[in-house]
C-alpha atoms as a PDB file:
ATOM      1  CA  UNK A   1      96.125 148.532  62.824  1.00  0.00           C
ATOM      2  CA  UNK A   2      98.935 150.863  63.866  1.00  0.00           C
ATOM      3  CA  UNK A   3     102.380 150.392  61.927  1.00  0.00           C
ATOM      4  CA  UNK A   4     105.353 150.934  63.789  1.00  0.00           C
ATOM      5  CA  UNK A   5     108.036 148.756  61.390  1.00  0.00           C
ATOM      6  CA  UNK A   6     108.038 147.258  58.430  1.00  0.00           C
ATOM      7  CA  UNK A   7     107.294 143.496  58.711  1.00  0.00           C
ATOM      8  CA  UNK A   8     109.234 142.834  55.429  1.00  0.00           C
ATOM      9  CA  UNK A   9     112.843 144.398  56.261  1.00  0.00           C
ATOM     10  CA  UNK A  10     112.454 146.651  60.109  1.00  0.00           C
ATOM     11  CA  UNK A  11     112.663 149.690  59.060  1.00  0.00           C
ATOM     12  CA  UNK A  12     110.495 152.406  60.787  1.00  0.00           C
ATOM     13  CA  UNK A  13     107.581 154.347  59.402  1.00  0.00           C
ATOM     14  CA  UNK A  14     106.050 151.962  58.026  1.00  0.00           C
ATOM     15  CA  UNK A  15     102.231 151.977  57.149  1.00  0.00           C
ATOM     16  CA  UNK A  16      99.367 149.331  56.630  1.00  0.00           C
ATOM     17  CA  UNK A  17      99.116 147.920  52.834  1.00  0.00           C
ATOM     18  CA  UNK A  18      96.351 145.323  52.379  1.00  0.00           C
ATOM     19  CA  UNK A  19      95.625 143.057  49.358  1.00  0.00           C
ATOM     20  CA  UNK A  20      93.199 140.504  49.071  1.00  0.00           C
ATOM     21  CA  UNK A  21      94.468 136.407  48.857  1.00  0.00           C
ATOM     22  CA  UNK A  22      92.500 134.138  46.475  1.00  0.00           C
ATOM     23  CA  UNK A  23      92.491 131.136  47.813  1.00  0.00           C
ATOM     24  CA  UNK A  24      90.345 127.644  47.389  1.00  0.00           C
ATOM     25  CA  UNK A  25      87.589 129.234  49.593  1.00  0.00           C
ATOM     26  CA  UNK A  26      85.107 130.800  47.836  1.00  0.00           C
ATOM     27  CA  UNK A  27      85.284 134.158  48.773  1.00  0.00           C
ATOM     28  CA  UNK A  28      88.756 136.181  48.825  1.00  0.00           C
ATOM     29  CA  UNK A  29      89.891 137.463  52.075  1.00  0.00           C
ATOM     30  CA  UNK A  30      91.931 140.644  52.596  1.00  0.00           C
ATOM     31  CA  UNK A  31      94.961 140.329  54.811  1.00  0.00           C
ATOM     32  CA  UNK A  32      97.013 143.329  55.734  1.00  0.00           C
ATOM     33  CA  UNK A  33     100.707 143.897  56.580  1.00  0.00           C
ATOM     34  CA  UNK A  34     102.720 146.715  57.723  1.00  0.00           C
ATOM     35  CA  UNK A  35     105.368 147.620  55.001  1.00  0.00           C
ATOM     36  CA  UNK A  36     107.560 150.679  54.173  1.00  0.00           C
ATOM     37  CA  UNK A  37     108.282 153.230  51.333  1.00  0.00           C
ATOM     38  CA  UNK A  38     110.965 150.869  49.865  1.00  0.00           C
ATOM     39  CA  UNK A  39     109.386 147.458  50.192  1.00  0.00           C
ATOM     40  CA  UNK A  40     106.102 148.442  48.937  1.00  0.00           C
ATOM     41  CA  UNK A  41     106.794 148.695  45.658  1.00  0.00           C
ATOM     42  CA  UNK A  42     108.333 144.860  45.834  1.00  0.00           C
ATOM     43  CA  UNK A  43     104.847 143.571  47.501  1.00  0.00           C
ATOM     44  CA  UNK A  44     103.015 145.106  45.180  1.00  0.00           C
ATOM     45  CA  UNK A  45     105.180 143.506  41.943  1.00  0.00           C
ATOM     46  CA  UNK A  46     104.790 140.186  43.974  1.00  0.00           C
ATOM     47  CA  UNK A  47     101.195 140.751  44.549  1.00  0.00           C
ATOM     48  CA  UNK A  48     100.731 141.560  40.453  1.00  0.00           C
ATOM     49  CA  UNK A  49     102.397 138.392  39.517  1.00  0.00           C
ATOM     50  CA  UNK A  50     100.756 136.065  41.451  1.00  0.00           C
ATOM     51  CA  UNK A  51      97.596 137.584  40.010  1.00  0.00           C
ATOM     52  CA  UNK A  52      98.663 136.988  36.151  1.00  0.00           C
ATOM     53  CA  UNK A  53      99.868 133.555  37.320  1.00  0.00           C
ATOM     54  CA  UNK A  54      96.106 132.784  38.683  1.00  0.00           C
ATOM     55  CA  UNK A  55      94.455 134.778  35.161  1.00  0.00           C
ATOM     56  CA  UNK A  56      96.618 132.409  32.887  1.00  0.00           C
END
């Protein structure tokens, strides 16, 4: 997938981050999005809490 803006806030030059969701299936399953410099940092602090949350 080609990143053209950031789905999070619009800015431009944005590029593909994926993560993978645990859900109730059994498996995980990787979903990507299209973020930028400044907004990565906040998925990936999102992304790392949710995790703990799940581990605890």
């Amino acid at each position: 997938m080609k990143c053209i803006r950031c789905e999070f806030c619009g800015a431009e030059l944005a590029q593909q981050v994926c993560t993978l969701v645990l859900a109730e299936e059994p498996d995980p399953q990787e979903f990507c999005w299209c973020v930028c410099d400044t907004c990565r940092e906040d998925f990936q602090k999102r992304t790392m809490r949710v995790l703990l949350d799940k581990g605890s």
